[in-house]
Structures are given as structure tokens and as C-alpha cells.
N, C-alpha and C. Protein backbone atom coordinates (compact mmCIF):
# COMPACT_ATOMS: atom_id res chain seq x y z
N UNK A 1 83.08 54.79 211.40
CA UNK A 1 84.51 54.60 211.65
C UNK A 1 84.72 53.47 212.65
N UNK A 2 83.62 53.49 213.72
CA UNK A 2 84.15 52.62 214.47
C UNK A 2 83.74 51.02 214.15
N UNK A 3 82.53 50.94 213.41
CA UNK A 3 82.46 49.86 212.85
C UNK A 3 83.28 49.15 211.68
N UNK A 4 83.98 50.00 211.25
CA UNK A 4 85.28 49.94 210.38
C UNK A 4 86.02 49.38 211.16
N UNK A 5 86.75 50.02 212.08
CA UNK A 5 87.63 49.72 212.68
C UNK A 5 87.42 47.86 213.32
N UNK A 6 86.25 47.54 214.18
CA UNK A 6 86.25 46.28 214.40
C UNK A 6 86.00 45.58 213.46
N UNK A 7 85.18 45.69 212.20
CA UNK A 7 85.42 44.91 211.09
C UNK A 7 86.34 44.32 210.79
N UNK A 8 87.16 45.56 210.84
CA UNK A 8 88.81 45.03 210.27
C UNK A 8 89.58 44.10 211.39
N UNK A 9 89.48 44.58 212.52
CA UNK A 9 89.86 43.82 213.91
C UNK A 9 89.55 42.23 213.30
N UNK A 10 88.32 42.11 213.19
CA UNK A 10 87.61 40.61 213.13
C UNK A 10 88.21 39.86 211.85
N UNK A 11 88.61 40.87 210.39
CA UNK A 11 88.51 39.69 209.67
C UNK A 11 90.47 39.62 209.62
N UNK A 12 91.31 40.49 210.55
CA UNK A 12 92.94 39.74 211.10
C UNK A 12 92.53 38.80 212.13
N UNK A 13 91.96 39.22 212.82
CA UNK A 13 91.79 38.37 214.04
C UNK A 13 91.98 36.66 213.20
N UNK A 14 91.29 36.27 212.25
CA UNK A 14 91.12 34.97 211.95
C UNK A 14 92.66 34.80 211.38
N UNK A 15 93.54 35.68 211.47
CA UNK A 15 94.41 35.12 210.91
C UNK A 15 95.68 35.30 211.59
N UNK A 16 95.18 35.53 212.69
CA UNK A 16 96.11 35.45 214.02
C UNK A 16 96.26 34.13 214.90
N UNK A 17 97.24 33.75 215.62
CA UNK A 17 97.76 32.42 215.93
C UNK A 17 96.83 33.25 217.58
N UNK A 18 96.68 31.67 218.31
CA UNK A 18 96.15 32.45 219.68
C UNK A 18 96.98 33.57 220.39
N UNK A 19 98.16 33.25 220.60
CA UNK A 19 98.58 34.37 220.93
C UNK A 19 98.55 35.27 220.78
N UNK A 20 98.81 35.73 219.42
CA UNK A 20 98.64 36.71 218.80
C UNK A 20 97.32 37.83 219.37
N UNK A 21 96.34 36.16 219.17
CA UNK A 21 95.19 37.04 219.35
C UNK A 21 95.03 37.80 220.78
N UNK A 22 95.25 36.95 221.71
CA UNK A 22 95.45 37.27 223.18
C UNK A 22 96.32 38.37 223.41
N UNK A 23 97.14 38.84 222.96
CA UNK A 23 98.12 39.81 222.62
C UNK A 23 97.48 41.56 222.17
N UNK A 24 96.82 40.98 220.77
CA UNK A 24 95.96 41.66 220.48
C UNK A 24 95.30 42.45 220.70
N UNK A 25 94.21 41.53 222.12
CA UNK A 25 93.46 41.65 222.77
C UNK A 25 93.55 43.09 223.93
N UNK A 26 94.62 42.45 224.33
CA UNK A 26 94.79 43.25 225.65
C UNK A 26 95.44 44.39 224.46
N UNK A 27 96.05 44.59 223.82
CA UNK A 27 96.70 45.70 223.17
C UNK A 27 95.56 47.02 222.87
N UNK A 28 94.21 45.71 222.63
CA UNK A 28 93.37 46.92 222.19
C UNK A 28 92.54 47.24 223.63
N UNK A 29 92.50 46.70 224.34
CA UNK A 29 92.11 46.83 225.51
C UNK A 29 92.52 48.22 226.06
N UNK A 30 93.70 48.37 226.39
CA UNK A 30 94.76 49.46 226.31
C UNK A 30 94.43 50.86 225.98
N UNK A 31 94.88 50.18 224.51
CA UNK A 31 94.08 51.58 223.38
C UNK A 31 92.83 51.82 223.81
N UNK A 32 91.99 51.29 224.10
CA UNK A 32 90.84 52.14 224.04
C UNK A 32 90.57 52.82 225.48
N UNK A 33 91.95 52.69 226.24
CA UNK A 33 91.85 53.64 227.21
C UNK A 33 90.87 53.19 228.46
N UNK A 34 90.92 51.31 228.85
CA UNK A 34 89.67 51.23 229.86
C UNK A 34 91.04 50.97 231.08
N UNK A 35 92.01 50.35 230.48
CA UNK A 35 93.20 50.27 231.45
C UNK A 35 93.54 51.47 231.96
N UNK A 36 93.64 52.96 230.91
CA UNK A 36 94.08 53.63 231.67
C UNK A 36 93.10 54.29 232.62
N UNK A 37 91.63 54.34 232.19
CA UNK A 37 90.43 54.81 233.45
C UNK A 37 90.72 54.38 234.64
N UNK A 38 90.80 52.50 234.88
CA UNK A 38 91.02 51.99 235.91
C UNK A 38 92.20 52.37 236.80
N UNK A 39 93.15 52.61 235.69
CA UNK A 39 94.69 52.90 236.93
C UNK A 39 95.00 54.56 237.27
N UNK A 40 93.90 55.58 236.69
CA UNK A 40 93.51 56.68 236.84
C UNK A 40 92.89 56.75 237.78
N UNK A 41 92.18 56.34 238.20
CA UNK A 41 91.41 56.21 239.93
C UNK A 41 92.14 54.91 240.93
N UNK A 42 92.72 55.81 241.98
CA UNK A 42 93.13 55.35 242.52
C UNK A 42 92.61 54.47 243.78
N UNK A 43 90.91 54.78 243.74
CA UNK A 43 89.84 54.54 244.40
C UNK A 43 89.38 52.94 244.46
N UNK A 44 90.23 52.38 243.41
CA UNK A 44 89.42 51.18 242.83
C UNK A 44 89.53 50.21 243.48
N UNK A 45 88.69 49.22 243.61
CA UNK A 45 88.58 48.04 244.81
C UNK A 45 89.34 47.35 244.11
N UNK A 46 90.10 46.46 244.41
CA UNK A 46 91.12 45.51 243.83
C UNK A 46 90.26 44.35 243.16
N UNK A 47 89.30 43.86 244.23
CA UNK A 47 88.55 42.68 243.65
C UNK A 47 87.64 43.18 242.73
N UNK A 48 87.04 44.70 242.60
CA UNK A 48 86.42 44.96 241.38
C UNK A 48 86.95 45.08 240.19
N UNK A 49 88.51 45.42 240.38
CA UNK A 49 89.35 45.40 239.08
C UNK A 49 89.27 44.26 238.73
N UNK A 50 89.51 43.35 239.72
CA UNK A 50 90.04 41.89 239.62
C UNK A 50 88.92 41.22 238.82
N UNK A 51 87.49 41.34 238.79
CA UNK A 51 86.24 40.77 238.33
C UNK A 51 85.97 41.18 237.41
N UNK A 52 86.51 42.47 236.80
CA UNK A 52 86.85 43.00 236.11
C UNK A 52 87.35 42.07 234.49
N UNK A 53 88.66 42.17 235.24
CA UNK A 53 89.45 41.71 234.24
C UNK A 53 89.45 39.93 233.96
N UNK A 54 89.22 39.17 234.71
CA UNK A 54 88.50 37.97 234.43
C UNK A 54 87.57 37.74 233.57
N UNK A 55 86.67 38.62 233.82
CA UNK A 55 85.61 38.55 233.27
C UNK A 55 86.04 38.57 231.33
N UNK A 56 86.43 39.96 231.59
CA UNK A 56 87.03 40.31 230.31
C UNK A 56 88.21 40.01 229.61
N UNK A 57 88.80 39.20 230.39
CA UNK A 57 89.85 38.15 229.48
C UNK A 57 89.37 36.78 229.32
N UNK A 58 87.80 36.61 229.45
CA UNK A 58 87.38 35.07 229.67
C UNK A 58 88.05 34.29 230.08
N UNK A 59 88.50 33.62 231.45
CA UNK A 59 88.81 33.16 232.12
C UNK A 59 87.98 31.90 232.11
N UNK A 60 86.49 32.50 232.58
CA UNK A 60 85.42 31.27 232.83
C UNK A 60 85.32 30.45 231.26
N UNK A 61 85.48 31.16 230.14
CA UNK A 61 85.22 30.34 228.64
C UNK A 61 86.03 28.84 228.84
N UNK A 62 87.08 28.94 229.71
CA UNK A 62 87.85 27.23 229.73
C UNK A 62 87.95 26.77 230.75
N UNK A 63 87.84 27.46 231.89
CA UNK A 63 87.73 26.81 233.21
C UNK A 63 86.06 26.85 233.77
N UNK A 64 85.10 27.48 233.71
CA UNK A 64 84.07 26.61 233.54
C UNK A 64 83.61 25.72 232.81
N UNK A 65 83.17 24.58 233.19
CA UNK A 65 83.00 23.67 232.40
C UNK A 65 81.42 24.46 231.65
N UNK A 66 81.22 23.38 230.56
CA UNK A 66 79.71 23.52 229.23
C UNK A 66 79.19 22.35 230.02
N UNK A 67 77.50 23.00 229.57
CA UNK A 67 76.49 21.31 229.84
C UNK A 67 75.54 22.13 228.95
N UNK A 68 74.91 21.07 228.63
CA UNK A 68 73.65 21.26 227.22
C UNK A 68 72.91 21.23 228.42
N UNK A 69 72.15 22.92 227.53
CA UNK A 69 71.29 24.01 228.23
C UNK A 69 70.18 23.85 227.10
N UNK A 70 68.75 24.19 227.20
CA UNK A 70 68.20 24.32 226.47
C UNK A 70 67.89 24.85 225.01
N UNK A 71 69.37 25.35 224.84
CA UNK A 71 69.45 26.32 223.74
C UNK A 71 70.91 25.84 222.97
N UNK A 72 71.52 24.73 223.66
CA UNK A 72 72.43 23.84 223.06
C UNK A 72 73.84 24.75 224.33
N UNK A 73 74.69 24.45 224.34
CA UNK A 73 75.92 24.26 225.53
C UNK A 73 76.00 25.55 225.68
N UNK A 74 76.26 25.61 227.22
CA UNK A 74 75.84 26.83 228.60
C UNK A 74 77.13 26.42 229.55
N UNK A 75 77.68 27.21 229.50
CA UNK A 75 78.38 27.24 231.14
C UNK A 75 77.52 26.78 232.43
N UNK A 76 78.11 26.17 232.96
CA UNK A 76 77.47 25.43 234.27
C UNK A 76 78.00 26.24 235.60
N UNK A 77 77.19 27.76 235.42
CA UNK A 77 77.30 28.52 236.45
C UNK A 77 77.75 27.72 238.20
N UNK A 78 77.19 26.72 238.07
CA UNK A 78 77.24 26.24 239.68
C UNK A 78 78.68 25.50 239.64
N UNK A 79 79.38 25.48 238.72
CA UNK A 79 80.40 25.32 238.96
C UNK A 79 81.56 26.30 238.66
N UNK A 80 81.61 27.28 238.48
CA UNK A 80 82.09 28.75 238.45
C UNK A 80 83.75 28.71 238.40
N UNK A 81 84.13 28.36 237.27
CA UNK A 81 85.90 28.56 237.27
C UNK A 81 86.27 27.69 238.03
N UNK A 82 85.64 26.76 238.17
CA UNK A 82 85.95 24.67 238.64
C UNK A 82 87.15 24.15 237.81
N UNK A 83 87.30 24.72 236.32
CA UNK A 83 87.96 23.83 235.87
C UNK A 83 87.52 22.29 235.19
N UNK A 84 88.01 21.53 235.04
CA UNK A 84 87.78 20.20 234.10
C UNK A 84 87.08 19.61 235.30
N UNK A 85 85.64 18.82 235.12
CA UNK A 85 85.22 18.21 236.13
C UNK A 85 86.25 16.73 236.73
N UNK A 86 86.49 16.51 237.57
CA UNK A 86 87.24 15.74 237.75
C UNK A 86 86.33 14.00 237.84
N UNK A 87 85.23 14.24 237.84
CA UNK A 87 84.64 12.76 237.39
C UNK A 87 84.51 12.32 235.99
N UNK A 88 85.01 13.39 235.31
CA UNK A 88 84.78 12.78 234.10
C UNK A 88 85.75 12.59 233.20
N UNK A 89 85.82 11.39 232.97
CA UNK A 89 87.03 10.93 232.31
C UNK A 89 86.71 10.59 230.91
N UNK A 90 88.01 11.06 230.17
CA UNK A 90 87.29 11.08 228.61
C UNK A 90 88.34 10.22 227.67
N UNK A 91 87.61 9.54 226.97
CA UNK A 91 88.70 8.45 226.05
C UNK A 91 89.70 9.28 225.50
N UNK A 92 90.39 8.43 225.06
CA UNK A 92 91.85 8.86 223.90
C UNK A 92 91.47 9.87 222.84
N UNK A 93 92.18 10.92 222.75
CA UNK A 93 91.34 12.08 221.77
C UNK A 93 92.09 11.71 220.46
N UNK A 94 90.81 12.02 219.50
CA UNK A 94 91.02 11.37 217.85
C UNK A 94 92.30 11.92 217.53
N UNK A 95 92.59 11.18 215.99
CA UNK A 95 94.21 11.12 215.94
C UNK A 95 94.24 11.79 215.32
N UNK A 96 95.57 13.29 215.51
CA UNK A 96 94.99 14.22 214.60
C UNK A 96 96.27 13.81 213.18
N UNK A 97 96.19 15.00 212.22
CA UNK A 97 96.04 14.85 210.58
C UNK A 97 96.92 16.43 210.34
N UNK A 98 96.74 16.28 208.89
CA UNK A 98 97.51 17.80 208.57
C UNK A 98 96.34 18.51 208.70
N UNK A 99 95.07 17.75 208.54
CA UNK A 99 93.94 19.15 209.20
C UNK A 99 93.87 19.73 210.16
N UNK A 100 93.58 18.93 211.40
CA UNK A 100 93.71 18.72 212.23
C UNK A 100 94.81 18.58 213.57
N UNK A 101 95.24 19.98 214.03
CA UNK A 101 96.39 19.21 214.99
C UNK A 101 95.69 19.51 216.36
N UNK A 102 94.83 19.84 216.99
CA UNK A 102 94.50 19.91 218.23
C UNK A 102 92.88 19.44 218.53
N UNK A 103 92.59 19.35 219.44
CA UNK A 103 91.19 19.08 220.13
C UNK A 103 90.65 19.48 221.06
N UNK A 104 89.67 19.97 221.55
CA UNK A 104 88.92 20.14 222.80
C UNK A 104 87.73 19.30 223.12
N UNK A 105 87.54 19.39 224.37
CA UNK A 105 86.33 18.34 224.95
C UNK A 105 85.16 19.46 224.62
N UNK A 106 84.09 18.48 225.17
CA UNK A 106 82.89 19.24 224.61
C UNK A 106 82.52 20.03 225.82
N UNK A 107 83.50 20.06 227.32
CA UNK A 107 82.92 20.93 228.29
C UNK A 107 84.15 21.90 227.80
N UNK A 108 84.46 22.02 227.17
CA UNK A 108 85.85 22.83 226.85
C UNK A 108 87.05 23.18 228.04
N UNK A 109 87.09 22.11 228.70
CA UNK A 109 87.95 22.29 229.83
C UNK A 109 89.02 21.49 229.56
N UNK A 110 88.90 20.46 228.51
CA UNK A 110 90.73 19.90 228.17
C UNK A 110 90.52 19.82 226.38
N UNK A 111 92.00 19.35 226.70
CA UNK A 111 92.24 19.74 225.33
C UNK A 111 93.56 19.14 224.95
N UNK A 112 93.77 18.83 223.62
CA UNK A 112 94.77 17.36 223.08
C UNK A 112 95.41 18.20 221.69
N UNK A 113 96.84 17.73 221.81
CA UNK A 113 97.07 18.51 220.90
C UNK A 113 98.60 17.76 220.88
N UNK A 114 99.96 18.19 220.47
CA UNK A 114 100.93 18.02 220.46
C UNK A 114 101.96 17.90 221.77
N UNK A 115 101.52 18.51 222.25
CA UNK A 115 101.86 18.69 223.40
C UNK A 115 101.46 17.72 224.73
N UNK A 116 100.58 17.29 224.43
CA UNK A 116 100.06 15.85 225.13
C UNK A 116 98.01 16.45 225.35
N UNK A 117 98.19 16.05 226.87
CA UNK A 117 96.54 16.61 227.42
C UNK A 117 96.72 17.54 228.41
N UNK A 118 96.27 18.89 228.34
CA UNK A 118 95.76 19.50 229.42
C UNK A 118 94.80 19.85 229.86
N UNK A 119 94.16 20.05 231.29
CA UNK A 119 92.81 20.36 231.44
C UNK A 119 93.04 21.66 232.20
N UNK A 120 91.51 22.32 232.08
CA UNK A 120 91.79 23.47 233.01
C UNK A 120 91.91 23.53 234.05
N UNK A 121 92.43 24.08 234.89
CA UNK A 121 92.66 24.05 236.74
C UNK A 121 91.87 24.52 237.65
N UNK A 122 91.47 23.89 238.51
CA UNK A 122 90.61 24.99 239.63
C UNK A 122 90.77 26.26 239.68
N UNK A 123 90.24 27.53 239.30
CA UNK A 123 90.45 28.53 239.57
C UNK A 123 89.38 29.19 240.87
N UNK A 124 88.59 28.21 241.64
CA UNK A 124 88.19 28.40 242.78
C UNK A 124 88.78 28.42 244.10
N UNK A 125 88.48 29.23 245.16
CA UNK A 125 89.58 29.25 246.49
C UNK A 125 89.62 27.48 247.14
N UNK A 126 88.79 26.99 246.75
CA UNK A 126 89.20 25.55 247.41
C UNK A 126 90.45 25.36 248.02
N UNK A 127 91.00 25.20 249.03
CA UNK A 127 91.91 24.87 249.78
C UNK A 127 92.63 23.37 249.14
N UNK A 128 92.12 22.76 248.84
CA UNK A 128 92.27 21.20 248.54
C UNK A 128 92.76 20.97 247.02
N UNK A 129 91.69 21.79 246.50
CA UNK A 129 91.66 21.46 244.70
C UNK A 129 92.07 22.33 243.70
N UNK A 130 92.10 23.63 244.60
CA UNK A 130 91.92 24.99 243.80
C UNK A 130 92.67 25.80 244.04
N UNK A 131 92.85 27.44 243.93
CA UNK A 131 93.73 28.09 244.69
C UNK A 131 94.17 28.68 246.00
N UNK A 132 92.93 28.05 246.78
CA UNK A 132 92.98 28.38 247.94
C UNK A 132 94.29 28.18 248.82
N UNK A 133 95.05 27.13 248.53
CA UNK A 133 96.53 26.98 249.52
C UNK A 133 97.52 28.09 248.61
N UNK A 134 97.21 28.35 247.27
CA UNK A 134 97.78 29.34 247.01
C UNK A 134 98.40 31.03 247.53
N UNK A 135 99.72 31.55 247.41
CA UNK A 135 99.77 32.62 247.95
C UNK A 135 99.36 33.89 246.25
N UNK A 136 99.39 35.09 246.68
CA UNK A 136 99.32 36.14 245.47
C UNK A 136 100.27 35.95 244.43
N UNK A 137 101.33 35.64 245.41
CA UNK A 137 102.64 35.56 244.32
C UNK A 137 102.93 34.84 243.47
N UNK A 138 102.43 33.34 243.80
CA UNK A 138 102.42 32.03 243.50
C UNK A 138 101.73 32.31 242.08
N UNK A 139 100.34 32.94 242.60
CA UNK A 139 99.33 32.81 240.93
C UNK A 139 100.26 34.15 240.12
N UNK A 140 100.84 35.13 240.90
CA UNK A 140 101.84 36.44 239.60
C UNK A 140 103.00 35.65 239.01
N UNK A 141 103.58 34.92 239.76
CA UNK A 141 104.70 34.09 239.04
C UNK A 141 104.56 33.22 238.13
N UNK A 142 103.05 32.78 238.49
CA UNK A 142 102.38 31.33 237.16
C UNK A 142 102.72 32.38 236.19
N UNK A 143 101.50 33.03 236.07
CA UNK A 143 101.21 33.75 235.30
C UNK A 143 102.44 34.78 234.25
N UNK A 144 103.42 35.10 235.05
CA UNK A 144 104.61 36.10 234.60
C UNK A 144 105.62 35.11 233.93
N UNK A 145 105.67 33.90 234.56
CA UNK A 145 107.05 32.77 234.24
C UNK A 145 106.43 31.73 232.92
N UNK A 146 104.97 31.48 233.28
CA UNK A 146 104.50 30.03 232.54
C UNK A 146 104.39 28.47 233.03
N UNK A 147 104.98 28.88 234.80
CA UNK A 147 104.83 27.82 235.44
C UNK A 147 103.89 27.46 236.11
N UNK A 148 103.51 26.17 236.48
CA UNK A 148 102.75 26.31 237.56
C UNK A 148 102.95 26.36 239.02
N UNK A 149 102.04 27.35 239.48
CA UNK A 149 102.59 27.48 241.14
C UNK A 149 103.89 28.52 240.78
N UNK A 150 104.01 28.95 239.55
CA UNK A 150 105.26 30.14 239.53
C UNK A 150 106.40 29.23 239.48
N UNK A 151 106.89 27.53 239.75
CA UNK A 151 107.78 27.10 239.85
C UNK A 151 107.42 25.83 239.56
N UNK A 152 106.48 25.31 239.30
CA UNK A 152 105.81 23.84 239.01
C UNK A 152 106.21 23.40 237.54
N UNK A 153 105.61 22.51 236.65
CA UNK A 153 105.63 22.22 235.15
C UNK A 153 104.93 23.52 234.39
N UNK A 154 105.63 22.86 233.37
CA UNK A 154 104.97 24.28 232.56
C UNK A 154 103.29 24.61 232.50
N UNK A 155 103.34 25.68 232.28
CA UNK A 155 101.91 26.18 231.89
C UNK A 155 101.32 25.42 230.37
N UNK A 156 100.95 24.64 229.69
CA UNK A 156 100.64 23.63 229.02
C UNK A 156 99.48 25.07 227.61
N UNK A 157 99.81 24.65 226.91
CA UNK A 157 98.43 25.22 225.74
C UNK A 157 97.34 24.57 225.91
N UNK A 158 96.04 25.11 225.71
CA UNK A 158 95.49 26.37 225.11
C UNK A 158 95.83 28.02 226.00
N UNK A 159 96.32 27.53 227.57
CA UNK A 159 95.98 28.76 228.66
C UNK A 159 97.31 29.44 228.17
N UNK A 160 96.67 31.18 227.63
CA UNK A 160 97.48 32.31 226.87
C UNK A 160 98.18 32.68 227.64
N UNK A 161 99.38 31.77 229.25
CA UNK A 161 99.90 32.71 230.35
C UNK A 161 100.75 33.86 229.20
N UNK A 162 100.99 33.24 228.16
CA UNK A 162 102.29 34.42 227.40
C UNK A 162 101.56 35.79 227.20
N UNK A 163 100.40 36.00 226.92
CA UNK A 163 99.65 37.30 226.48
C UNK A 163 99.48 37.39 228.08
N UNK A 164 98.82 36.67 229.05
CA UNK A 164 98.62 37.41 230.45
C UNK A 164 99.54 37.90 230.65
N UNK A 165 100.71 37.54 230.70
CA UNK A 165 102.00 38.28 231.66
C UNK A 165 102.51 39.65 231.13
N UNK A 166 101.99 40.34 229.63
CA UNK A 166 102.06 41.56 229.79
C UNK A 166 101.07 42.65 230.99
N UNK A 167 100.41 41.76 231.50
CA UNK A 167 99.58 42.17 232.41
C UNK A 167 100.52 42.91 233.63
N UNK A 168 99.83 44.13 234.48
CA UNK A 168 100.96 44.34 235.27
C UNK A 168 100.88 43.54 236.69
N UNK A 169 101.89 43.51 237.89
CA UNK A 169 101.48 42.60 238.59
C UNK A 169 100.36 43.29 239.54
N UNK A 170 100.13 44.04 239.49
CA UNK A 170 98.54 45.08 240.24
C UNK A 170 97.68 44.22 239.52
N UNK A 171 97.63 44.36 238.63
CA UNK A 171 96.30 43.98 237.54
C UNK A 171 96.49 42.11 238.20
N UNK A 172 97.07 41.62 237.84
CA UNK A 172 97.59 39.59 238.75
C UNK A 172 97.11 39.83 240.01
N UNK A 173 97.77 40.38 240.74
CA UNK A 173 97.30 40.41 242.20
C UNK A 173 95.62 40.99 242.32
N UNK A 174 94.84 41.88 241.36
CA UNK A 174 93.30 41.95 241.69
C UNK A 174 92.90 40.85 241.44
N UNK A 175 93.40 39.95 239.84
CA UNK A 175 92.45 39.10 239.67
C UNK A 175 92.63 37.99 240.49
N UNK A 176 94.03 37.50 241.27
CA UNK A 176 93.93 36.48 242.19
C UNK A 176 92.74 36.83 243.65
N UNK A 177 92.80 38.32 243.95
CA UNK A 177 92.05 38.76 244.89
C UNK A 177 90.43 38.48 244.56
N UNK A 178 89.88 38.78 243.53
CA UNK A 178 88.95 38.54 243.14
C UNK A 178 88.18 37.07 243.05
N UNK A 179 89.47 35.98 242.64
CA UNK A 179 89.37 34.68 242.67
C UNK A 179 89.05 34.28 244.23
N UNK A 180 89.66 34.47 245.14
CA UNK A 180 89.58 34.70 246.44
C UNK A 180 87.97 34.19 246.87
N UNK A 181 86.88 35.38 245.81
CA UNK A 181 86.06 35.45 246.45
C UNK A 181 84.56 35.18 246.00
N UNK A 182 85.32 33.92 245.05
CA UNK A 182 84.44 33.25 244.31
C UNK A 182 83.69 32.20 245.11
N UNK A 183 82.29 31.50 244.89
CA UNK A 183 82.38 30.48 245.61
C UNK A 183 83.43 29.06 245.35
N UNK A 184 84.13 28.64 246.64
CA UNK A 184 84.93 27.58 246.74
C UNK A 184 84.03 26.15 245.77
N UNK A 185 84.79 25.37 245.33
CA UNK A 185 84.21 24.02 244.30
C UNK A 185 85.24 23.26 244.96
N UNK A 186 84.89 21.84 245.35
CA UNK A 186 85.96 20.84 245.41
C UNK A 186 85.86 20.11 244.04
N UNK A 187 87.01 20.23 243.29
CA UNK A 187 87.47 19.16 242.30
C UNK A 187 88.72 19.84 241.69
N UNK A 188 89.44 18.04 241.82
CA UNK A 188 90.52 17.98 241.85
C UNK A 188 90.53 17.79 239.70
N UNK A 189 91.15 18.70 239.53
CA UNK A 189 91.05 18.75 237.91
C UNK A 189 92.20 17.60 237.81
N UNK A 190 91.90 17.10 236.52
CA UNK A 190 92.96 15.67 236.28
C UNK A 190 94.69 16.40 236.06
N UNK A 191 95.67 15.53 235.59
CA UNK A 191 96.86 15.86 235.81
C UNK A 191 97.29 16.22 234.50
N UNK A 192 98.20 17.47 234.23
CA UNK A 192 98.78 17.22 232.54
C UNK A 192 99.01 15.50 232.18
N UNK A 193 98.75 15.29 230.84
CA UNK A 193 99.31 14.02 230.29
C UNK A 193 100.26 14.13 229.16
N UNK A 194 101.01 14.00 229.71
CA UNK A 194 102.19 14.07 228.26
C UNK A 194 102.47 14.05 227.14
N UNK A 195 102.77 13.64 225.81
CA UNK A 195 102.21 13.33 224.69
C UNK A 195 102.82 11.95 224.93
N UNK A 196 102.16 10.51 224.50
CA UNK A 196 102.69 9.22 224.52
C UNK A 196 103.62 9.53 223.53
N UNK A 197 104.93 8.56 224.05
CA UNK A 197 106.09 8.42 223.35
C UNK A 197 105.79 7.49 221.97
């Protein structure tokens, strides 16, 4: 039964828009009752929820950057939720087609699409680059509104803030706590780019 059940999960899943899937996600998350364990003990360390749920909403899949590992592309642990390396600058992304409407880099930290370029953001406490000048609220409001900084430009695609913000703000506030207590990275991730007129 239960291999039934994700079978079937996997072959909608492909025919779900990201959101959807992100949506999905946490829906089944839910259902299977690990949300309600966690908010059933009232015992729980915030930053363990918080590492928690990062973990398990892959967070690190777009804000750590990839480097070819011996076994072909690896997360580059030493840079831990860094975001888009900021030395590396990448040409004009190919022109897309009716096949084709979006792109990602090969560290999977930006990405080209209709919408112009976005890269991923520091999600390290860095003071400078990252969230460290950040307050709790700042990252619940990104996250709840679609802005950045809760009041900045928009939150840009591929990052699912629309599926996070069914999140509650307990569950926002562990994982910013958790972020907290990552090791700090200086780099300054590049800037949204618009789509050229």
C-alpha cells in the first residue's frame, strides 16, 4: 500500500507545476503526521525544528552551490547555503524556444527564465552578505509576503516563497534560528537582473 501510494505521488508529481509541487510537498508532509509529532512536544529546540525543516524542504539544493565531485556534481559543503558564488560570473543564458522557457547554471544557484535572472541569496549569518543584519521577522515576512527583506523586490522564481508561507510563523522563526547557526560565508550573491527590454 505504501509503495502504491508514492508511486502514484511520483508519477502526478511530473505533472505538477513547481508550486504545485512544493505545495504538495508540505501537504504530504502534514499528512503523514511529522508536523504534527513536532508541534506535539512542546520540548522541541527551535533550531532542531529549524534544521529540521531546511533540511527537508531542501533549502541547500539552490543555495548551495554544485562543483564536480568525483562521482560527477556535489554540493560544495564548505560553502553551506552561500548561495550563488559571487566570483562567478556567467554569460548571457541561451535563448529560450517553445521548448524551452527557463534555465539554470550548472552550480544551480541562478537561473534565467522570463522573468529576467535570479540567483540564490546568502542564507548564511554573514553580517555583510547574508542574513546576519537580518531580524526573525524580516526572513517571516520574506517568506509570508514574497518580498525581500519582507518589504524589498519581489521574491523572483525558482525560490517556492508561495508553498513556504503556508508554513506557520513558529515553523519561519526555527528555520531562521537555525540559519543563525550555520557557519557564516562572505559572498555577496549577484543582484536580480531584469528581463532586457
Amino acid at each position: 500500500m505504501k509503495h502504491h501510494v508514492i508511486l502514484s505521488y511520483a508519477k502526478t508529481a511530473f505533472r505538477l507545476s513547481i508550486k504545485q509541487l512544493a505545495i504538495a510537498s508540505l501537504s504530504m508532509l502534514s499528512a503523514s503526521g511529522l508536523s504534527m509529532a513536532w508541534a506535539a512536544s512542546g520540548s522541541v529546540d527551535p533550531v532542531a525544528r529549524g534544521a529540521y525543516l531546511v533540511t527537508a524542504l531542501g533549502c541547500a539544493d539552490c543555495h548551495t552551490p554544485m562543483k564536480m565531485g568525483p562521482k560527477g556534481p556535489e554540493p560544495d559543503l564548505s560553502r553551506l547555503l552561500s548561495g550563488h558564488p559571487e566570483q562567478l560570473m556567467l554569460p548571457p543564458p541561451p535563448k529560450a524556444d517553445e521548448s524551452w522557457a527557463w534555465f539554470g547554471s550548472a552550480t544551480n544557484t541562478a537561473y534565467a527564465g522570463p522573468w529576467g535572472i535570479s540567483y540564490a541569496i546568502n542564507l548564511t549569518p554573514d553580517k555583510e552578505t547574508g542574513l546576519g543584519a537580518w531580524k526573525e521577522d524580516d526572513f517571516v515576512q520574506a517568506l509570508k509576503t514574497g518580498k525581500h527583506a519582507g518589504v524589498g523586490r519581489p521574491i523572483m522564481p525558482p525560490m517556492p516563497w508561495s508553498a513556504l508561507s503556508h508554513l506557520t510563523e513558529d515553523d519561519l522563526r526555527a528555520m531562521f534560528r537555525y540559519l543563525q547557526t550555520v557557519p557564516p560565508v562572505h559572498n555577496r550573491a549577484p543582484d536580480y537582473q531584469p528581463p532586457s527590454p
